[in-house]
PDB file of N, CA and C in Angstrom:
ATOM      1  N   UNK A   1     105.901 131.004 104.285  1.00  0.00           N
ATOM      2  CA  UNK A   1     104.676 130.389 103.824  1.00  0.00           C
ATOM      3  C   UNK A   1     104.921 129.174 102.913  1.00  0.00           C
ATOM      4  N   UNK A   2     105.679 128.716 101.934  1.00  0.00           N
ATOM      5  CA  UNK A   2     106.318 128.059 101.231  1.00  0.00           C
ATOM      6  C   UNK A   2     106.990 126.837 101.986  1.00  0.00           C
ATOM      7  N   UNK A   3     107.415 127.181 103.277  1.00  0.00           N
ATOM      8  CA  UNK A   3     107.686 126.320 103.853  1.00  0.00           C
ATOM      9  C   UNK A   3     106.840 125.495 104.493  1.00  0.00           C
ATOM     10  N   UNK A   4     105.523 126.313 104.583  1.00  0.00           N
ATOM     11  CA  UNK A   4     104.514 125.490 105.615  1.00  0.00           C
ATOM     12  C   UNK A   4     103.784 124.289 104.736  1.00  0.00           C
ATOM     13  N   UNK A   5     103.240 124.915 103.111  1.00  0.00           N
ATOM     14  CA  UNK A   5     102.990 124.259 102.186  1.00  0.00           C
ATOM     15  C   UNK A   5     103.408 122.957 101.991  1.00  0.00           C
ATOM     16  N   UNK A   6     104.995 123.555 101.974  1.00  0.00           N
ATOM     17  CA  UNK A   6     105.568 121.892 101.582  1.00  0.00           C
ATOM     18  C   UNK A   6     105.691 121.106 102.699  1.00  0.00           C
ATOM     19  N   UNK A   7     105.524 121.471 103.973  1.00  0.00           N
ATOM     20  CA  UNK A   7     105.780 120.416 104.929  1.00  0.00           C
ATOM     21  C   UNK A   7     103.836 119.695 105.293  1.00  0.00           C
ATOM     22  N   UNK A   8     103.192 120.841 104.729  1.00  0.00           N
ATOM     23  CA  UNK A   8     101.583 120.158 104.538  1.00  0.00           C
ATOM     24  C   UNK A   8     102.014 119.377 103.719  1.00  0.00           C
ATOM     25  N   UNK A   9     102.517 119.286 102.457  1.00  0.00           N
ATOM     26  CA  UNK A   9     102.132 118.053 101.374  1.00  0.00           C
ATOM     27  C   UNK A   9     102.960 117.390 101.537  1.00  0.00           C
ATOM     28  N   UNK A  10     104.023 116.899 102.404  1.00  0.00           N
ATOM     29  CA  UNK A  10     105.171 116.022 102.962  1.00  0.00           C
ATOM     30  C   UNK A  10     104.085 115.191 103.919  1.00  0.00           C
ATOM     31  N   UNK A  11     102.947 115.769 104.735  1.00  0.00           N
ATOM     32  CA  UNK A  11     102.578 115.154 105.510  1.00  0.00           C
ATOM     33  C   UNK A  11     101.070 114.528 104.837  1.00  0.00           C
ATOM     34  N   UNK A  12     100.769 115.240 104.085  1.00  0.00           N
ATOM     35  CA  UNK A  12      99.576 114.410 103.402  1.00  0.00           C
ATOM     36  C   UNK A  12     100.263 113.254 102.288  1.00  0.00           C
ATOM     37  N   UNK A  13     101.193 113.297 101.923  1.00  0.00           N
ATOM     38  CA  UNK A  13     101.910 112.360 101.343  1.00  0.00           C
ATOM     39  C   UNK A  13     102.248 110.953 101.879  1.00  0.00           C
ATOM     40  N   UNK A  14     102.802 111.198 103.408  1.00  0.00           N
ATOM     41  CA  UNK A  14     103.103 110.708 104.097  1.00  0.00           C
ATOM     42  C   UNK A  14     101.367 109.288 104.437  1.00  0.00           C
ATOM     43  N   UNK A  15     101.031 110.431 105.319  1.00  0.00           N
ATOM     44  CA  UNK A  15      98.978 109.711 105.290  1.00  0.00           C
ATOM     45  C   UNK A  15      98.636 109.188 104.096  1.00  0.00           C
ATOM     46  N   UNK A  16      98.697 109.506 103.132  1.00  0.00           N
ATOM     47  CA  UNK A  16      98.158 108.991 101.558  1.00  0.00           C
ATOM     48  C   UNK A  16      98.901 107.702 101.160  1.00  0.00           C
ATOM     49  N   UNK A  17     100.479 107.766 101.795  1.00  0.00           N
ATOM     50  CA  UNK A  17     101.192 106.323 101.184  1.00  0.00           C
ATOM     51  C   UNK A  17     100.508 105.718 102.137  1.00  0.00           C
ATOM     52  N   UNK A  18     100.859 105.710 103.745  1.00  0.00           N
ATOM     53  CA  UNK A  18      99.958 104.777 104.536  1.00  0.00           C
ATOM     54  C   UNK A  18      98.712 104.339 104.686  1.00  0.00           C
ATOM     55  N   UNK A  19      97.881 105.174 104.008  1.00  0.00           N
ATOM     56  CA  UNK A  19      96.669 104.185 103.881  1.00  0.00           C
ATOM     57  C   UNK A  19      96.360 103.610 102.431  1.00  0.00           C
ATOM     58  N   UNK A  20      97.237 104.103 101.520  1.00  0.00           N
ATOM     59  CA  UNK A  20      97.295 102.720 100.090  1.00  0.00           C
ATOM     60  C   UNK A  20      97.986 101.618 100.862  1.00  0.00           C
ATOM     61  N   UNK A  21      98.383 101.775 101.271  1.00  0.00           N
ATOM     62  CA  UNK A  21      99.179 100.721 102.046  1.00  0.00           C
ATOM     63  C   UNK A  21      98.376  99.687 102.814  1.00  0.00           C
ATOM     64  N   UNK A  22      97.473 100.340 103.527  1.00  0.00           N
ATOM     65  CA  UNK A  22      96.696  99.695 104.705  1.00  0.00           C
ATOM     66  C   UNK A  22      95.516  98.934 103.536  1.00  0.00           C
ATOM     67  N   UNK A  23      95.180  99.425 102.739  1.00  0.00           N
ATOM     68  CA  UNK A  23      94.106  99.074 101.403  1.00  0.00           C
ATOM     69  C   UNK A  23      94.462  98.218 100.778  1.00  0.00           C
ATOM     70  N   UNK A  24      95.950  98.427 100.412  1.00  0.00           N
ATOM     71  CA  UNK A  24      96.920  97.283  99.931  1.00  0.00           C
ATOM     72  C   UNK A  24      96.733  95.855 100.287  1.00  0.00           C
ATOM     73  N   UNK A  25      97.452  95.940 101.344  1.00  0.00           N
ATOM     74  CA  UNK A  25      97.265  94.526 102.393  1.00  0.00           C
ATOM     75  C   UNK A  25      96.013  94.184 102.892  1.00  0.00           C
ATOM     76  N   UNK A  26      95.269  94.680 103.080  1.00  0.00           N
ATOM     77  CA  UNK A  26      93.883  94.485 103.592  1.00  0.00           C
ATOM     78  C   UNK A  26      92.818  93.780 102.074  1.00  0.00           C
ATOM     79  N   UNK A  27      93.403  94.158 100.537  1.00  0.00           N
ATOM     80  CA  UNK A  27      92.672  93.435  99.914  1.00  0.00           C
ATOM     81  C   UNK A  27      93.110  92.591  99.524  1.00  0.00           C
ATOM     82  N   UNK A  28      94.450  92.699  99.931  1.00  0.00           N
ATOM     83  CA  UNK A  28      95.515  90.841  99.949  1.00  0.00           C
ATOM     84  C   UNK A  28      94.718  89.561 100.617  1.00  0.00           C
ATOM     85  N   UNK A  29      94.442  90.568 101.748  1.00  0.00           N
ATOM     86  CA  UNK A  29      93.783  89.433 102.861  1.00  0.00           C
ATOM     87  C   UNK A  29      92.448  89.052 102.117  1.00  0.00           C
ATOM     88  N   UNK A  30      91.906  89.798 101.820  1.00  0.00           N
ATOM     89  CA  UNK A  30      90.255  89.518 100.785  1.00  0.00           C
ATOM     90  C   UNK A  30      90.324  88.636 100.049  1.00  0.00           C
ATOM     91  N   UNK A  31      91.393  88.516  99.117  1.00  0.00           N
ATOM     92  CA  UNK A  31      91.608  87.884  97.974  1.00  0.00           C
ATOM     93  C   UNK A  31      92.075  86.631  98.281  1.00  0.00           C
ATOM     94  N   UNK A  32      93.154  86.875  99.185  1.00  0.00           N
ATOM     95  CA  UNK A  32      93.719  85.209 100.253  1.00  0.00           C
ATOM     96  C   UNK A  32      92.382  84.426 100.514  1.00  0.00           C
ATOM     97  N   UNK A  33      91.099  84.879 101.224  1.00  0.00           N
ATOM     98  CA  UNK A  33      90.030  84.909 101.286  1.00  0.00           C
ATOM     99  C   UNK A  33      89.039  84.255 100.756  1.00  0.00           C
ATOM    100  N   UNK A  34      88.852  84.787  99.767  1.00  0.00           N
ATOM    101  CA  UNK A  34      88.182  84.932  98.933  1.00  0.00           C
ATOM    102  C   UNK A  34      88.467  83.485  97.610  1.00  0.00           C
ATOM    103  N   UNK A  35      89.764  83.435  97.393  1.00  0.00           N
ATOM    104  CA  UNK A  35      90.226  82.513  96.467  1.00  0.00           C
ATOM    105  C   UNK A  35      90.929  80.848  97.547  1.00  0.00           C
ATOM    106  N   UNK A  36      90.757  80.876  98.912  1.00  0.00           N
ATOM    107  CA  UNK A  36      91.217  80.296  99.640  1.00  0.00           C
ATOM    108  C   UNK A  36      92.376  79.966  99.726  1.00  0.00           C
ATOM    109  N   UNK A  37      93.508  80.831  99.580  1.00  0.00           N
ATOM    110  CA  UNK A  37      94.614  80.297  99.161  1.00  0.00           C
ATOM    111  C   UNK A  37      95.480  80.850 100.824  1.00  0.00           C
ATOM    112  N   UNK A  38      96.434  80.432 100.952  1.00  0.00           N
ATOM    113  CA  UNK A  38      96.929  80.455 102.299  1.00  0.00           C
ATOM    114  C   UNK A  38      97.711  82.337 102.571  1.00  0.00           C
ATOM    115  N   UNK A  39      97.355  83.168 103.559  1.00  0.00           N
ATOM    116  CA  UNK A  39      97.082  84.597 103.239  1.00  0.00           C
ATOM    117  C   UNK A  39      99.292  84.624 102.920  1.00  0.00           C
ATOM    118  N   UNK A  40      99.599  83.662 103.703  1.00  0.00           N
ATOM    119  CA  UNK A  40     101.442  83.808 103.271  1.00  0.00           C
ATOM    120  C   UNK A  40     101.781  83.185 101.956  1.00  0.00           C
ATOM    121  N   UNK A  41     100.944  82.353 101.018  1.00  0.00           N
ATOM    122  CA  UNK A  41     101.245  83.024  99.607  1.00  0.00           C
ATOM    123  C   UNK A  41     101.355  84.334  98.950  1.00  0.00           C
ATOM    124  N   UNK A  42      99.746  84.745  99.596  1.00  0.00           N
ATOM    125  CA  UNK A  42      99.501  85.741  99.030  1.00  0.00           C
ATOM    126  C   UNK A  42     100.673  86.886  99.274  1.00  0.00           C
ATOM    127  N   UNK A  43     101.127  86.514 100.574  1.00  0.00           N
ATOM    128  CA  UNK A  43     101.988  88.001 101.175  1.00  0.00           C
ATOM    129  C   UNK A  43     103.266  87.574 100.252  1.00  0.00           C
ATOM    130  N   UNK A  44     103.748  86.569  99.908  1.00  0.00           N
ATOM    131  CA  UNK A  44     104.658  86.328  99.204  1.00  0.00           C
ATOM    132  C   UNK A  44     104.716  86.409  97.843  1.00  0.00           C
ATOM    133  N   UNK A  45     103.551  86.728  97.190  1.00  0.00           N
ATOM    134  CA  UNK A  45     103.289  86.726  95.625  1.00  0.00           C
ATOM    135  C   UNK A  45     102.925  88.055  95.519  1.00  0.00           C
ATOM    136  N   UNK A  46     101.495  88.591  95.911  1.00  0.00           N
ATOM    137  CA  UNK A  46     100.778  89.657  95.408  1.00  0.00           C
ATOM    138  C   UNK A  46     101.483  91.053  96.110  1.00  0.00           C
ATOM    139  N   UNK A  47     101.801  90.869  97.416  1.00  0.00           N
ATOM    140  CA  UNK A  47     102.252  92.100  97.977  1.00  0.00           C
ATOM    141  C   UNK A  47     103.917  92.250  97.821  1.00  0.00           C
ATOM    142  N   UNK A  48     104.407  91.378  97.371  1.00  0.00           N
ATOM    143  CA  UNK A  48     105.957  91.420  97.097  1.00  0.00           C
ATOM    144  C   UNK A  48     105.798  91.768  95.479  1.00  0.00           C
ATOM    145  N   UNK A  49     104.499  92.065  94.713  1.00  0.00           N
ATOM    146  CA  UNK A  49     105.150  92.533  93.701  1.00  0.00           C
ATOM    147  C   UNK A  49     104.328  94.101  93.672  1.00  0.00           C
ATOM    148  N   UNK A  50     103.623  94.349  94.786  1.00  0.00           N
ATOM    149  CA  UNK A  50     103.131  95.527  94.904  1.00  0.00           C
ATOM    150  C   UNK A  50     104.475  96.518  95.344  1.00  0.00           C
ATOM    151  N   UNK A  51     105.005  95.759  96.312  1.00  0.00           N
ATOM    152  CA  UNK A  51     106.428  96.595  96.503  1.00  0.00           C
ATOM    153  C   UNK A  51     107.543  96.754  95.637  1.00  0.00           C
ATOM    154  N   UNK A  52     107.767  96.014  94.428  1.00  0.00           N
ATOM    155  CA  UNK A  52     108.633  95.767  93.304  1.00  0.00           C
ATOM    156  C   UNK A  52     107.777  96.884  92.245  1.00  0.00           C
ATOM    157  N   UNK A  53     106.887  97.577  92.598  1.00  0.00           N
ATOM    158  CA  UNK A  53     106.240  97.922  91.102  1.00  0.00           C
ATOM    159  C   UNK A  53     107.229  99.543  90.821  1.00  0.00           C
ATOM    160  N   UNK A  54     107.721 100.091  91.839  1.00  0.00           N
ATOM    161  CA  UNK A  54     108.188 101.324  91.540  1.00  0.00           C
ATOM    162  C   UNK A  54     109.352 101.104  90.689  1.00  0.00           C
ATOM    163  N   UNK A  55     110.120  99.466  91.561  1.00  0.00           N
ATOM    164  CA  UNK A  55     111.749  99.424  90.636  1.00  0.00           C
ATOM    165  C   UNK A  55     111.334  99.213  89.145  1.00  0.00           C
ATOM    166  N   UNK A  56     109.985  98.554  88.700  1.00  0.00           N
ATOM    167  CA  UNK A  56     109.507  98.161  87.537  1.00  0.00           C
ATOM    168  C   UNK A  56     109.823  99.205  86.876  1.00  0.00           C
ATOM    169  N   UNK A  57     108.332 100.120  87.141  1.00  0.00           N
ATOM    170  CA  UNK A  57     108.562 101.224  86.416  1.00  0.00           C
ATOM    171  C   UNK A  57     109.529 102.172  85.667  1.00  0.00           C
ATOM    172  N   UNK A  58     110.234 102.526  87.030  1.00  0.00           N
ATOM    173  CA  UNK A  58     111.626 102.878  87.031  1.00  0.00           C
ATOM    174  C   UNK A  58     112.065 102.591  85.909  1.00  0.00           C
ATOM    175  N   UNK A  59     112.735 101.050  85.702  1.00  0.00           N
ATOM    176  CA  UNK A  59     113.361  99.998  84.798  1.00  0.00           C
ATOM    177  C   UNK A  59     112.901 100.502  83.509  1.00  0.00           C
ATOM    178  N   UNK A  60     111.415 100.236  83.530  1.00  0.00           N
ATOM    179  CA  UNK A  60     110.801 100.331  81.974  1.00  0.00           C
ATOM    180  C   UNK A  60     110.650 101.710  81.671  1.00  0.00           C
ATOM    181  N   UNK A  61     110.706 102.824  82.243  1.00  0.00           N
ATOM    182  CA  UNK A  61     111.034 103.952  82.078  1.00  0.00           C
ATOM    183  C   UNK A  61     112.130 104.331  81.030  1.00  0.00           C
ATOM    184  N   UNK A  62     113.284 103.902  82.288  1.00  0.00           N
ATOM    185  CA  UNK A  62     114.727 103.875  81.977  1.00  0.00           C
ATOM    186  C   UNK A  62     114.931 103.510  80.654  1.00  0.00           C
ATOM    187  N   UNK A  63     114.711 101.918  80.697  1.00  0.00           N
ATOM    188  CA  UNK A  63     114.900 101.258  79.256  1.00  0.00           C
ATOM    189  C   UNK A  63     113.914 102.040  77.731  1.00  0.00           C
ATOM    190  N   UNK A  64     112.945 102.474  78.134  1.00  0.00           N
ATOM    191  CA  UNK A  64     112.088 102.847  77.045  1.00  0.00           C
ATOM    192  C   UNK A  64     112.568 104.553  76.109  1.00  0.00           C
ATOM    193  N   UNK A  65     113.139 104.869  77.652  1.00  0.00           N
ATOM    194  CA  UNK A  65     114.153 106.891  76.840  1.00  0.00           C
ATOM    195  C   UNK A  65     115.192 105.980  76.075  1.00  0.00           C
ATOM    196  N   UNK A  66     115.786 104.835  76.609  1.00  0.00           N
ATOM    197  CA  UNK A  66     117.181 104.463  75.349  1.00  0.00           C
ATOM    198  C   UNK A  66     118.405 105.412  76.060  1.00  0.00           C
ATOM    199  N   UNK A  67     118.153 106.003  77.048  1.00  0.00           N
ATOM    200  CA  UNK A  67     119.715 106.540  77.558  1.00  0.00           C
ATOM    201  C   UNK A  67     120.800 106.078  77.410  1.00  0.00           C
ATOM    202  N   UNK A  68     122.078 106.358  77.882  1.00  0.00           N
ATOM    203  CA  UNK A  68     123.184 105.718  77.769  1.00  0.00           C
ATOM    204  C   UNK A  68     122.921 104.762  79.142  1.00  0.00           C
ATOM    205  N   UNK A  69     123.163 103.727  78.956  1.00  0.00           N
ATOM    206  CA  UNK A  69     123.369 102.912  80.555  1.00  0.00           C
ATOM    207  C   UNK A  69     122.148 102.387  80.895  1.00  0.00           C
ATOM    208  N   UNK A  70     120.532 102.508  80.365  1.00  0.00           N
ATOM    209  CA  UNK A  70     119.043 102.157  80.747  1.00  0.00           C
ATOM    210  C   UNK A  70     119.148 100.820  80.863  1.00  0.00           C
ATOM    211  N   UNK A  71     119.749  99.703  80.368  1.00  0.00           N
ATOM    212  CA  UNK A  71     119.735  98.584  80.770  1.00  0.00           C
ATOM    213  C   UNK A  71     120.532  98.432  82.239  1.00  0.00           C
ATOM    214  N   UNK A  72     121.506  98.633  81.927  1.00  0.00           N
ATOM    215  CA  UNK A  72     122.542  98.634  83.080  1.00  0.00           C
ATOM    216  C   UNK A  72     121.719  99.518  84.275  1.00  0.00           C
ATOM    217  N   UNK A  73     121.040 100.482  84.314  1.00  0.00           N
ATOM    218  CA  UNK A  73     120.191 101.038  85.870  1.00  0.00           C
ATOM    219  C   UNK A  73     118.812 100.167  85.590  1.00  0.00           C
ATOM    220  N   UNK A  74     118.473  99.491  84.800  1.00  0.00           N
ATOM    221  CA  UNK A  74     117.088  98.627  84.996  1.00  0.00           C
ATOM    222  C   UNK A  74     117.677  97.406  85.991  1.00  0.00           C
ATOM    223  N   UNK A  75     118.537  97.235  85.471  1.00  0.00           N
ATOM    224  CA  UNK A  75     119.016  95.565  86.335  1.00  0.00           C
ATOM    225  C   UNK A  75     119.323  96.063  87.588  1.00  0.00           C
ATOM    226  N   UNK A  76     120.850  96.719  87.608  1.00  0.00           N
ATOM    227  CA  UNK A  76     121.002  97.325  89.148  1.00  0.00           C
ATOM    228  C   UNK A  76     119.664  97.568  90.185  1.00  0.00           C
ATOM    229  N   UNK A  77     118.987  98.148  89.686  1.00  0.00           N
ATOM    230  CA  UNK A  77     117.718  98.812  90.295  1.00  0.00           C
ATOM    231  C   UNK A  77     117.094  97.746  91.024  1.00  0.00           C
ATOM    232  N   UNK A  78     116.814  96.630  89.694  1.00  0.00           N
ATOM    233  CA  UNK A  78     115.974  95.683  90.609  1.00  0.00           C
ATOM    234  C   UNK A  78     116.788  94.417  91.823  1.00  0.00           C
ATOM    235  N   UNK A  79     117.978  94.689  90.883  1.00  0.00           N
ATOM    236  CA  UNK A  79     118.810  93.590  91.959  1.00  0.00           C
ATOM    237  C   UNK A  79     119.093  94.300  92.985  1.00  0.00           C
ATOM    238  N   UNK A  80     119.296  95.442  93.338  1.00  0.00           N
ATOM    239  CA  UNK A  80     120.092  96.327  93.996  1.00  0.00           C
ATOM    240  C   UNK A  80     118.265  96.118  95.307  1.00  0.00           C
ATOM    241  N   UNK A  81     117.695  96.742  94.499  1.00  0.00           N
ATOM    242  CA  UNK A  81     115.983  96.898  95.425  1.00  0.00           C
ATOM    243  C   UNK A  81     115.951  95.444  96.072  1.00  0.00           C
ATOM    244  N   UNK A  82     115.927  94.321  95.481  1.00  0.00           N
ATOM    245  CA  UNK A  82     115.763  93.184  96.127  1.00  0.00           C
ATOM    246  C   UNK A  82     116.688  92.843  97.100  1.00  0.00           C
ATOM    247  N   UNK A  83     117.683  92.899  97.161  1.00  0.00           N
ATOM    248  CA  UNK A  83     119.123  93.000  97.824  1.00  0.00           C
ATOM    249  C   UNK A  83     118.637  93.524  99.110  1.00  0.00           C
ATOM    250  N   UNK A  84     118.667  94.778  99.052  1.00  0.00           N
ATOM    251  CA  UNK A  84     118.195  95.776 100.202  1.00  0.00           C
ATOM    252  C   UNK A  84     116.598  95.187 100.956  1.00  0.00           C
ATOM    253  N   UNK A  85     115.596  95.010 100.319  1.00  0.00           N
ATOM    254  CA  UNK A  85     114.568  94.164 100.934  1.00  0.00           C
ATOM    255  C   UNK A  85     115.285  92.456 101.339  1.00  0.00           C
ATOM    256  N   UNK A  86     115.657  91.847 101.054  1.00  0.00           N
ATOM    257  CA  UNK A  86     115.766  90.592 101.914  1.00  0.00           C
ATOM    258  C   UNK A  86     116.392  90.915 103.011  1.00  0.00           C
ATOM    259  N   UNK A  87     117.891  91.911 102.994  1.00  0.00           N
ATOM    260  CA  UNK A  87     118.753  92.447 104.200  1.00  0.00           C
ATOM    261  C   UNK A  87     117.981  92.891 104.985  1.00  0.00           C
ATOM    262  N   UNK A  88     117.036  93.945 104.996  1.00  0.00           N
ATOM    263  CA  UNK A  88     115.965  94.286 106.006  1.00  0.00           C
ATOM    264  C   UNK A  88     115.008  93.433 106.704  1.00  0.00           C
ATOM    265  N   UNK A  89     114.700  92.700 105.939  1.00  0.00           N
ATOM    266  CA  UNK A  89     113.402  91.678 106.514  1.00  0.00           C
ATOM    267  C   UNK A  89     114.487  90.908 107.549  1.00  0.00           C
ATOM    268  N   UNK A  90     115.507  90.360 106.900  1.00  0.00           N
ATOM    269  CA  UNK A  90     116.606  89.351 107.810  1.00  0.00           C
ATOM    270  C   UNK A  90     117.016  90.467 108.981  1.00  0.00           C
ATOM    271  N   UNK A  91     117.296  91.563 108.981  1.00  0.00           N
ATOM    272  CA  UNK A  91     118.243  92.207 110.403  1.00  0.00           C
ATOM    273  C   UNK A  91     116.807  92.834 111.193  1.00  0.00           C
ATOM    274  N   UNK A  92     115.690  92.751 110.895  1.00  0.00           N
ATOM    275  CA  UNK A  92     114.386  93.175 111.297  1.00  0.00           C
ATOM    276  C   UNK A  92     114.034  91.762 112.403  1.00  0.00           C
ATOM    277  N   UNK A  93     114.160  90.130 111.732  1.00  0.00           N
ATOM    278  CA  UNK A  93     113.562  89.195 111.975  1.00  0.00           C
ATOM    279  C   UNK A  93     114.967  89.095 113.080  1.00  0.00           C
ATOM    280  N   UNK A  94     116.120  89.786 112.885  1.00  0.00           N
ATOM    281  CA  UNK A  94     117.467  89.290 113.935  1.00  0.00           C
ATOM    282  C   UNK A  94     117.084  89.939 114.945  1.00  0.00           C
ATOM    283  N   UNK A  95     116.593  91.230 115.012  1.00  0.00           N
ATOM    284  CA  UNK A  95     116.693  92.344 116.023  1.00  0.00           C
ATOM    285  C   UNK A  95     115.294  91.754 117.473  1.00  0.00           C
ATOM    286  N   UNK A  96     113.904  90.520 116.635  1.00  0.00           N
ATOM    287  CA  UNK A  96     113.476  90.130 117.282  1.00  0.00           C
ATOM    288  C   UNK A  96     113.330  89.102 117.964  1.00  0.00           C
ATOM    289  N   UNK A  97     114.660  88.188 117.278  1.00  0.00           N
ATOM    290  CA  UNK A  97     114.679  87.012 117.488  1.00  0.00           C
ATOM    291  C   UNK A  97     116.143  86.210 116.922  1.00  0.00           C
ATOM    292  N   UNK A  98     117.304  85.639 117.900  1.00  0.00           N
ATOM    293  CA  UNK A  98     118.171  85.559 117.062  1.00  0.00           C
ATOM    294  C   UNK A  98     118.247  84.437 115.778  1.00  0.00           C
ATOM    295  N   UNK A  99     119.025  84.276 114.970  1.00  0.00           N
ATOM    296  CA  UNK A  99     119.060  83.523 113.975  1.00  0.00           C
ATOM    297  C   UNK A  99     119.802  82.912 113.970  1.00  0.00           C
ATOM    298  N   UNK A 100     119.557  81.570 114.042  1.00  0.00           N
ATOM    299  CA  UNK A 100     120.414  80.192 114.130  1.00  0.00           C
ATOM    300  C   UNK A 100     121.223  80.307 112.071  1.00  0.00           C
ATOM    301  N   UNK A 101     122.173  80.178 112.634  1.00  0.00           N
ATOM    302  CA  UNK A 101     123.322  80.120 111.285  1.00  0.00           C
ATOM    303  C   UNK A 101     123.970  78.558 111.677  1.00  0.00           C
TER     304      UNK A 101
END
């Protein structure tokens, strides 16, 4: 029974990130919209720091207990997170199209 539980709230978890998600971007587009600004700023400003907000936290978490090392995993975190997002977007944009180097 315990098992069924947690694989219910694995899957409502799952539905719950994807439609903040879909709400997300969809009031990007409003606001692109709305303020007339071109919607690939917006995807480049507002939703690139919607995806940066967990390493934030994280960071200011980290840094705010004073642990041993909280600076040193605030930086990693975010360089490390950004790192890993440009590599994806680039072997995502390779896999559909090759890339002139």
């Amino acid at each position: 029974m315990p098992f069924l539980i947690s694989s219910l709230q694995i899957v409502v978890g799952i539905l719950l990130l994807f439609g903040g998600g879909e709400l997300f971007v969809a009031g990007s587009v409003a606001v692109a919209l709305l303020l007339g600004i071109p919607q690939l700023v917006i995807g480049l400003t507002v939703v690139s720091l919607g995806t940066s907000a967990p390493e934030l936290f994280v960071s200011l978490l980290s840094t705010l207990q004073g642990g041993e090392g909280g600076d040193a995993l605030a930086v990693s975190n975010v360089v490390g997170s950004n790192i890993f997002n440009v590599l994806v977007v680039l072997g995502c944009s390779a896999l559909v199209m090759p890339l002139r180097v």
